[in-house]
Protein backbone atom coordinates (compact mmCIF):
# COMPACT_ATOMS: atom_id res chain seq x y z
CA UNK A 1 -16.54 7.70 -42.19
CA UNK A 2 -12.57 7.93 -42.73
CA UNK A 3 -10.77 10.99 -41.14
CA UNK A 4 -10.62 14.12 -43.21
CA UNK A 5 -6.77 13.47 -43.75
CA UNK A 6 -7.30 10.42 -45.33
CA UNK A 7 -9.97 11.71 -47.72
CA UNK A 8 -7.85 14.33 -48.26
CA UNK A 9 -4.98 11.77 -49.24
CA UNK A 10 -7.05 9.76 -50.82
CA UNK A 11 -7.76 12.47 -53.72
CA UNK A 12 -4.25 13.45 -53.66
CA UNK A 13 -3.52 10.06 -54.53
CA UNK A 14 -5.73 10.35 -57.62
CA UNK A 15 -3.82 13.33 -58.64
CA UNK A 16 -1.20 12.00 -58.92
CA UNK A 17 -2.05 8.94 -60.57
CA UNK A 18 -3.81 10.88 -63.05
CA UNK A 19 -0.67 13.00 -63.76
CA UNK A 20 -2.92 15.68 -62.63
CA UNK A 21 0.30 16.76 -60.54
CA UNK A 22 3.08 15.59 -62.92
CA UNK A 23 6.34 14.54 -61.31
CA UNK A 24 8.54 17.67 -62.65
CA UNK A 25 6.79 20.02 -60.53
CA UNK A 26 6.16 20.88 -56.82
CA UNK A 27 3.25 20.01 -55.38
CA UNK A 28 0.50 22.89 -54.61
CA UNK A 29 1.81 24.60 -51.39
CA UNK A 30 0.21 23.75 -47.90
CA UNK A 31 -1.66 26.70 -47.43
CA UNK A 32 -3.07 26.41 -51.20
CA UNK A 33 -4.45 22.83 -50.05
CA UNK A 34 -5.99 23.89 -47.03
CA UNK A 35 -7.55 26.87 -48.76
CA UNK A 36 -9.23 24.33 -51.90
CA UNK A 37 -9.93 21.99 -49.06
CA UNK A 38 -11.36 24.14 -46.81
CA UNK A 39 -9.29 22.54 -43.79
CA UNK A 40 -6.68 23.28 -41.65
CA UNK A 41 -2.60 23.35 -42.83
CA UNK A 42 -2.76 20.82 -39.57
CA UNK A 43 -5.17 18.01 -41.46
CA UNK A 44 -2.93 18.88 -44.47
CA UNK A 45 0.33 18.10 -42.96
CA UNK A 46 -1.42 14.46 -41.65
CA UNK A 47 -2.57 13.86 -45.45
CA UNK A 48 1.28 14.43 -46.50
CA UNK A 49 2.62 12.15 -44.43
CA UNK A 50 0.34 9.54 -44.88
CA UNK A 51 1.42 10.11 -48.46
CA UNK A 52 4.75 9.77 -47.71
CA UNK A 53 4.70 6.89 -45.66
CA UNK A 54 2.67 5.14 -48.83
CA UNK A 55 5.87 6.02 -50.95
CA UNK A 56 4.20 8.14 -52.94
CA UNK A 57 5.84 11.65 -52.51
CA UNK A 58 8.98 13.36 -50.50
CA UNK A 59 9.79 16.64 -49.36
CA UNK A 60 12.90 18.80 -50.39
CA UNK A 61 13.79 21.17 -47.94
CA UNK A 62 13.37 24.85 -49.07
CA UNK A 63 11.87 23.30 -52.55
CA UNK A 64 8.43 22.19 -51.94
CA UNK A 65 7.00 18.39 -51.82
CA UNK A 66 7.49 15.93 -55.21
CA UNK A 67 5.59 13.14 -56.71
CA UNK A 68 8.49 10.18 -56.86
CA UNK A 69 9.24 9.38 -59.72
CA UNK A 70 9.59 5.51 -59.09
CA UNK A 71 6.14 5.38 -58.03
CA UNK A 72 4.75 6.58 -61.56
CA UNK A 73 7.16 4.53 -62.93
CA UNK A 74 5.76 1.56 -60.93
CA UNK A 75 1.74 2.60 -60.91
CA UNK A 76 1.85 2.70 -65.44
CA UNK A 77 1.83 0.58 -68.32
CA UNK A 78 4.75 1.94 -70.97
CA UNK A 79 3.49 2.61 -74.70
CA UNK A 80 1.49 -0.26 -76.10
CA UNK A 81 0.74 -1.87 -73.17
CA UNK A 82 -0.82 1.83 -71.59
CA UNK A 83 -4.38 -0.39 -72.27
CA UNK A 84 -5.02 -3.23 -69.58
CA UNK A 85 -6.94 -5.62 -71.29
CA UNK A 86 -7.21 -8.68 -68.52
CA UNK A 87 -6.33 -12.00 -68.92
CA UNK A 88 -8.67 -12.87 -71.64
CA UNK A 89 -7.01 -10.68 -74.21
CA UNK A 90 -3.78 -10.52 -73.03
CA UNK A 91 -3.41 -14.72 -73.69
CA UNK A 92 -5.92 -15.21 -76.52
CA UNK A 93 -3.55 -15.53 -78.73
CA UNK A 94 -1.80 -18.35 -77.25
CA UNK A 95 -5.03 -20.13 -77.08
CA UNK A 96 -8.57 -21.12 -75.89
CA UNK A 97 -8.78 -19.26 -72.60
CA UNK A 98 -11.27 -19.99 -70.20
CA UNK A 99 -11.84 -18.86 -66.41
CA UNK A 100 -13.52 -21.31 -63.78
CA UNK A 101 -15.32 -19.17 -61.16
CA UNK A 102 -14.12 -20.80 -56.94
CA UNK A 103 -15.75 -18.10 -55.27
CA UNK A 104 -18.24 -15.21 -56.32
CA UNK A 105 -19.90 -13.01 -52.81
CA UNK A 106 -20.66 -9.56 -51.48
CA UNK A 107 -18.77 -8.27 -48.32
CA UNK A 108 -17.60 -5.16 -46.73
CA UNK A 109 -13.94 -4.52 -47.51
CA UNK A 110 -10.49 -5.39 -44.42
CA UNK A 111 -8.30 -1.97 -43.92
CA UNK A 112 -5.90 -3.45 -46.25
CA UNK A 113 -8.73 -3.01 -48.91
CA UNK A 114 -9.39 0.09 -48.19
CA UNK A 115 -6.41 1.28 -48.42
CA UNK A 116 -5.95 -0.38 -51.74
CA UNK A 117 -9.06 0.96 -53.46
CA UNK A 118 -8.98 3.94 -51.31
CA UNK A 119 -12.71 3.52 -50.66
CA UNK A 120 -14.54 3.34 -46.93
CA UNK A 121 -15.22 0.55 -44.52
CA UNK A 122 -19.55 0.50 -45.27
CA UNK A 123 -18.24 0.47 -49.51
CA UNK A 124 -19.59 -2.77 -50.20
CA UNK A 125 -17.17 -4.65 -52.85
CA UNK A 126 -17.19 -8.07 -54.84
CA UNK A 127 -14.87 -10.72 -53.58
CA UNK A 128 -14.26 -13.03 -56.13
CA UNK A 129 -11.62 -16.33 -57.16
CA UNK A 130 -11.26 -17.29 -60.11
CA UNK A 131 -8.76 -19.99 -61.78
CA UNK A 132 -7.62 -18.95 -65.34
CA UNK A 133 -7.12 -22.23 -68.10
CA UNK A 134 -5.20 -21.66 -71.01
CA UNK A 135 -5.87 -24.66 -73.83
CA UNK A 136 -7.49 -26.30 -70.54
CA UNK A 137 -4.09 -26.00 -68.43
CA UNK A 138 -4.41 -24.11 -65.17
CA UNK A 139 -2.17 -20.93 -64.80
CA UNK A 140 -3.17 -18.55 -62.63
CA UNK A 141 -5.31 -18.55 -59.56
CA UNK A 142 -6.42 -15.16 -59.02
CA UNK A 143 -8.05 -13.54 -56.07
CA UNK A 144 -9.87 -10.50 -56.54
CA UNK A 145 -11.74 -6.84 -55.00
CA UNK A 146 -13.63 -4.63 -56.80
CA UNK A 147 -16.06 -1.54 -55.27
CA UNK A 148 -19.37 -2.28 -56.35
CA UNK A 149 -20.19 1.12 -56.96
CA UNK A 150 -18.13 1.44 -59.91
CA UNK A 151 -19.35 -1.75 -61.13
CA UNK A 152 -22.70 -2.54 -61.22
CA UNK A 153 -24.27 -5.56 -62.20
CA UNK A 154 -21.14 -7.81 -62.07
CA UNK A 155 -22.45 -11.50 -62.36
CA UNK A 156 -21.14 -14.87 -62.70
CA UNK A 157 -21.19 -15.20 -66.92
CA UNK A 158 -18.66 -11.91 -66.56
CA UNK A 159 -16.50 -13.54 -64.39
CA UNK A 160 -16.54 -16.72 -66.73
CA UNK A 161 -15.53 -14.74 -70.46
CA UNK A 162 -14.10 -11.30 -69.47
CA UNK A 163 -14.76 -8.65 -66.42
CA UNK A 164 -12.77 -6.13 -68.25
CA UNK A 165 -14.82 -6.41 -71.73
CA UNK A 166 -17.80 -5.61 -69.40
CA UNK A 167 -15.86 -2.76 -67.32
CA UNK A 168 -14.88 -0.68 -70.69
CA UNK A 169 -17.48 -1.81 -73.26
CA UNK A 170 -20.71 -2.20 -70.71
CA UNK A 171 -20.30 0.04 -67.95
CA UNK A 172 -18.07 2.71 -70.51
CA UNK A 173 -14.66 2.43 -68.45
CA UNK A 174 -10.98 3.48 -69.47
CA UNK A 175 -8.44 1.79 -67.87
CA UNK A 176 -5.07 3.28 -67.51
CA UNK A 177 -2.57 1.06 -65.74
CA UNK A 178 -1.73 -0.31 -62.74
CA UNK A 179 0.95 -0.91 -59.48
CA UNK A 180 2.21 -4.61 -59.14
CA UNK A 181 4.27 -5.93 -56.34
CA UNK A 182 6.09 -9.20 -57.16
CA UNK A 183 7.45 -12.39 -54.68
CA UNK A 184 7.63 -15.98 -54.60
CA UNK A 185 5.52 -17.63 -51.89
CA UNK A 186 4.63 -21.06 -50.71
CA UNK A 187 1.55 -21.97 -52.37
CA UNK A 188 -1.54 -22.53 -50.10
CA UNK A 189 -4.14 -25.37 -49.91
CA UNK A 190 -6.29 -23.78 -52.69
CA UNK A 191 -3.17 -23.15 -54.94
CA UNK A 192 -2.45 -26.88 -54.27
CA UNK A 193 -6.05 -27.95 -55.25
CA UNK A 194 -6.45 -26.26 -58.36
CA UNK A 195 -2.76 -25.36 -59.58
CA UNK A 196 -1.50 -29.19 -59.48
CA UNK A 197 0.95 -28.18 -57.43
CA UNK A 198 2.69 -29.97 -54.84
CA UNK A 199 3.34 -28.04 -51.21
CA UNK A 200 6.97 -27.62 -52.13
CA UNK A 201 6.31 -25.76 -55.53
CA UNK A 202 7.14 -22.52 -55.54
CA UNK A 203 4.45 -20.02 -57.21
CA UNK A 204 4.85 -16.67 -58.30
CA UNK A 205 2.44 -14.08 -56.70
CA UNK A 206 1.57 -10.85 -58.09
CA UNK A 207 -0.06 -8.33 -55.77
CA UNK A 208 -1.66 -5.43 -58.19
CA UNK A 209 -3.78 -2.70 -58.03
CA UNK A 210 -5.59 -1.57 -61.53
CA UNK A 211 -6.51 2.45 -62.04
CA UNK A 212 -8.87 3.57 -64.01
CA UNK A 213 -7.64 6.87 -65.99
CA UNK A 214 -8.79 9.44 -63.35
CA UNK A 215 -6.36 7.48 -60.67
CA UNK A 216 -9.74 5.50 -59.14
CA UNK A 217 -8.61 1.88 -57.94
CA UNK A 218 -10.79 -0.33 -59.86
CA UNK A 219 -9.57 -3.69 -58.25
CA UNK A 220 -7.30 -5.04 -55.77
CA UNK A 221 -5.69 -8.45 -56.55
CA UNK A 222 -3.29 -11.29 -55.80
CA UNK A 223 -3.05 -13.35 -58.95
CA UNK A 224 -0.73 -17.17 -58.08
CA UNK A 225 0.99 -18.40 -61.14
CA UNK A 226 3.28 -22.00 -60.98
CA UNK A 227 6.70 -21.39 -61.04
CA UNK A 228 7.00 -23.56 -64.62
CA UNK A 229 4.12 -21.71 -66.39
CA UNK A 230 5.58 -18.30 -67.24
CA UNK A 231 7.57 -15.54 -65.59
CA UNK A 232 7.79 -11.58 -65.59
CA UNK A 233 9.35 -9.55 -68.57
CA UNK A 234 10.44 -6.39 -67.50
CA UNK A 235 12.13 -3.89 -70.05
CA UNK A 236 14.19 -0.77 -69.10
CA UNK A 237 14.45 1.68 -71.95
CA UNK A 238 16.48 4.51 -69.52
């Protein structure tokens, strides 16, 4: 059972995700979050600053606490692209794409993946690899963890055609964005194996987390691309 704090934090989090505390405003006051809470402004205080450390908010002095601004900035999609629509849809028009399932189990989630999908340490989740084929051409190797309570009856034939078709049309899921972190790495033995890549290739790795639109982490991923198959687009319209 994670400390009160960290439940605490935890919906916070989803909050402000959710825009359900928007960025132009103060947060509710200490003693108004112990009161809905039912806590002390002690266990409060320790939720804040495990907030803060995540990056998430910062206090003014005399003005209250804040959602930054970067984070929302970070954690959403931008007009069209407010829909995440996986892999499958996001390249079908480029081609036939296809997904090759490495590894498909059950486990209980590391801290790291609890932290991610801000679930508990007995929240059984799938662990699952698969390596996505464009016109039969590898191009991303992609690592994933999902809580199984949010969705059931995940099997094999949806990892092969498209876990997010069965997330929004089968289970009745909306999607709202996500938080990527972005590096080149050395690729590993599996990258090697099923990327064609030699050791000295450089891949790009990107380290996401997908929300759904109440600010629930539906998956935690690290998704390997090769260095000559594609790169990020980022567009700044301030």
């Amino acid at each position: 059972m994670a400390a009160k704090y960290l439940t605490i934090a935890r919906e916070i989090k989803k909050r402000i995700i959710s825009q359900r505390y928007p960025a132009t405003e103060p947060l509710p006051d200490q003693f108004a979050l112990a009161a809905e809470f039912q806590t002390s402004r002690m266990t409060i205080q320790q939720a804040m600053r495990q907030l803060i450390v995540e990056g998430l908010i910062y206090t003014r002095q005399g003005q209250g606490t804040f959602v930054r601004k970067n984070f929302l900035q970070l954690s959403q999609w931008d007009l069209a692209g407010s829909d995440y629509f996986g892999a499958t849809k996001t390249w079908e028009h480029l081609g036939t794409v296809a997904s090759r399932v490495i590894r498909f189990e059950l486990r209980f989630p590391s801290e790291k993946e609890q932290s991610s999908l801000l679930i508990n340490a007995d929240a059984p989740v799938y662990d699952f690899v698969r390596l996505r084929l464009l016109n039969d051409e590898p191009v991303s190797l992609d690592a994933t963890v999902m809580p199984v309570n949010l969705v059931p009856g995940l099997n094999k034939s949806h990892l092969e055609s498209s876990v997010f078709r069965y997330v929004q049309e089968s289970v009745g899921l909306k999607i709202m964005g996500s938080y990527r972190v972005v590096r080149a790495i050395k690729p590993d033995a599996l990258d090697q194996q099923h990327l064609i890549c030699s050791d000295s290739d450089p891949v790009l790795e990107v380290e996401q987390v997908i929300y759904l639109e109440d600010g629930t982490p539906l998956e935690y991923a690290h998704c390997h691309y090769r260095y000559d198959h594609g790169g990020i687009v980022i567009v700044n319209n301030g």
